[in-house]
C-alpha atoms as a PDB file:
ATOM      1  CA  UNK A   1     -23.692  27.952  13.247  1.00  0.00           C
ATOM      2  CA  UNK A   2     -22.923  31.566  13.027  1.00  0.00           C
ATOM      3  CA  UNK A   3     -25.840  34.007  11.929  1.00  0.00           C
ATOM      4  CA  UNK A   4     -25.643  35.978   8.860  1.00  0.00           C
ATOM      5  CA  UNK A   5     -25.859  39.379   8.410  1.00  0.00           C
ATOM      6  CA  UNK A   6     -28.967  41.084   7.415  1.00  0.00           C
ATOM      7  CA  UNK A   7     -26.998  42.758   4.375  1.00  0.00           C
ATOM      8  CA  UNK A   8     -25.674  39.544   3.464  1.00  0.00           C
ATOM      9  CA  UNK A   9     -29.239  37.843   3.543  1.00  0.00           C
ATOM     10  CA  UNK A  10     -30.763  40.401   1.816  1.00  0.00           C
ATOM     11  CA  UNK A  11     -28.306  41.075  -1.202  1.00  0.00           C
ATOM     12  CA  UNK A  12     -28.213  37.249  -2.052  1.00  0.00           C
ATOM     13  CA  UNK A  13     -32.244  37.193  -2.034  1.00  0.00           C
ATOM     14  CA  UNK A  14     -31.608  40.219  -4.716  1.00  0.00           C
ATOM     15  CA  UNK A  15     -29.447  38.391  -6.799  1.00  0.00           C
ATOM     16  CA  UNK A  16     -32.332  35.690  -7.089  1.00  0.00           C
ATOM     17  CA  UNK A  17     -30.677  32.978  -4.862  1.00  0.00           C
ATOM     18  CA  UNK A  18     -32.063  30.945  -2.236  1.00  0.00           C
ATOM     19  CA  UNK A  19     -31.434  31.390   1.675  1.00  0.00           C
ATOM     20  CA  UNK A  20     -30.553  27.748   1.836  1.00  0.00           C
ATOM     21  CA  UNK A  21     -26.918  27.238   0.243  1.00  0.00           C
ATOM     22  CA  UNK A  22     -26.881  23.513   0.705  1.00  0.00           C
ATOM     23  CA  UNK A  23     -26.311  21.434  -2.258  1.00  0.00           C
ATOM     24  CA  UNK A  24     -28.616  18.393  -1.464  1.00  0.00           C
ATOM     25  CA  UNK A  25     -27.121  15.797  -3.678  1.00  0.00           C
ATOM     26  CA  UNK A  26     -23.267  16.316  -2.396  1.00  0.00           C
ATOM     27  CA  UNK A  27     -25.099  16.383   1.061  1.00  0.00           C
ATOM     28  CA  UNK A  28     -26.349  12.921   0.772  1.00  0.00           C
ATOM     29  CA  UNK A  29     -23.270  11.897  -1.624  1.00  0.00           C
ATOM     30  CA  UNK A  30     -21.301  12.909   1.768  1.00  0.00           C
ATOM     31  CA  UNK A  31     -23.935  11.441   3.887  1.00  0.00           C
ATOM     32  CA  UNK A  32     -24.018   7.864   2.688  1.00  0.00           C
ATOM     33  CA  UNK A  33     -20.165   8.118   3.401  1.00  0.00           C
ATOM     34  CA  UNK A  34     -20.324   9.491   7.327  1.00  0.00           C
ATOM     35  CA  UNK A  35     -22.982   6.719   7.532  1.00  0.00           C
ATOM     36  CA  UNK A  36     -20.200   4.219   5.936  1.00  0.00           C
ATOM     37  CA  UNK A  37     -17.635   5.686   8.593  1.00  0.00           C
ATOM     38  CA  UNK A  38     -19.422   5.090  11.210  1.00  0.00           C
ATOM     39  CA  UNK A  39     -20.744   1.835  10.845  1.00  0.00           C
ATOM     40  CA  UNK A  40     -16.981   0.414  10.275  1.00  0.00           C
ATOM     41  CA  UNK A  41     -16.344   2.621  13.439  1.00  0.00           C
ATOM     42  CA  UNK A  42     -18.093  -0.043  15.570  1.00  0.00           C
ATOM     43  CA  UNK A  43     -15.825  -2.385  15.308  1.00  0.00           C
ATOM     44  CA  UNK A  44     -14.025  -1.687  18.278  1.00  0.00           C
ATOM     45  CA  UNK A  45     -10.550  -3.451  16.981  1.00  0.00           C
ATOM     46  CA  UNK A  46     -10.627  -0.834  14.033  1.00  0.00           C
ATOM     47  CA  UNK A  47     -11.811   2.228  15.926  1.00  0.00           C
ATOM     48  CA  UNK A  48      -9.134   1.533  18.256  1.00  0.00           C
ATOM     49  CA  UNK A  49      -6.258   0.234  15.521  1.00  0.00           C
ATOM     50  CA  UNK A  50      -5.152  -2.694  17.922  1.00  0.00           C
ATOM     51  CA  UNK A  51      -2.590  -3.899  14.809  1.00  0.00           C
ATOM     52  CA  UNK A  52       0.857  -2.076  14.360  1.00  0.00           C
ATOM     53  CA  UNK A  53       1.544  -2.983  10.915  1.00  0.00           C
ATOM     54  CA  UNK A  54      -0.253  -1.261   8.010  1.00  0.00           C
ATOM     55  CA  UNK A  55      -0.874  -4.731   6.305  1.00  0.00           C
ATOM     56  CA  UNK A  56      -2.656  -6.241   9.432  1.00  0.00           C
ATOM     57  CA  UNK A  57      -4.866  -2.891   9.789  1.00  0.00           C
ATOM     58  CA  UNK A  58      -5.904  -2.655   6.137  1.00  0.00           C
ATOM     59  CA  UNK A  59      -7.118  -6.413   5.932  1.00  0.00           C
ATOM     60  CA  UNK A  60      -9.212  -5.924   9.366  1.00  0.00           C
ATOM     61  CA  UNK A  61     -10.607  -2.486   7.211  1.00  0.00           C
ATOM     62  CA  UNK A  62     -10.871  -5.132   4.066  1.00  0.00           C
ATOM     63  CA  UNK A  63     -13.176  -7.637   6.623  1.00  0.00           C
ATOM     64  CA  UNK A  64     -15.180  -4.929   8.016  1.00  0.00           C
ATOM     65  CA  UNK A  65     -16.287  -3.659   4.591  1.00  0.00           C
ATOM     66  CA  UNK A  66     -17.458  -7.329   3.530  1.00  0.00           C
ATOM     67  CA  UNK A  67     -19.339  -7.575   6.767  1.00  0.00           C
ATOM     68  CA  UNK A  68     -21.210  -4.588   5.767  1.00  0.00           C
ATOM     69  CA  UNK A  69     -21.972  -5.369   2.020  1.00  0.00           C
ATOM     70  CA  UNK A  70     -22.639  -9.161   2.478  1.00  0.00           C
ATOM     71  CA  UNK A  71     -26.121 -10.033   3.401  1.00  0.00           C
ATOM     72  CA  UNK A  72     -26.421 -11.701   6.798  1.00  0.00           C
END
C-alpha cells in the first residue's frame, strides 16, 4: 500500500481519529463473501464457464451453492 504523509497522519490523530481506517464489520461482511467466491471458484467447470448458454451456467452456479450449504 502506499505510505501516508506525515501531515496527513498527524492532522487525523488531531481530529481524534484512529490511524487504522478499516471498518471491521464491512471487512468481514466482505470477507465471508471473497471466502464464498472462492470456494465456488474450485469448481473447475465454473471457474472456467465450460457452458455457452446463460441457463446452463447459472444452474451449474445454482449446484455449486447447494454443495456448499448442504452438510456432507
Amino acid at each position: 500500500s502506499i505510505p501516508e504523509r506525515v501531515d496527513q497522519i498527524s492532522g487525523r490523530l488531531r481530529r481524534g481519529e484512529s490511524l487504522c481506517r478499516l471498518d471491521r464489520e464491512v471487512y468481514r461482511r466482505r470477507n465471508v463473501v471473497e471466502r464464498c467466491f472462492n470456494r465456488l471458484k474450485q469448481n473447475k467447470a465454473l471457474a472456467t464457464r465450460y457452458d455457452k448458454r446463460a441457463r446452463h451456467y447459472k444452474a451449474l452456479v445454482t449446484l455449486a451453492c447447494l454443495r456448499l450449504w448442504l452438510p456432507n
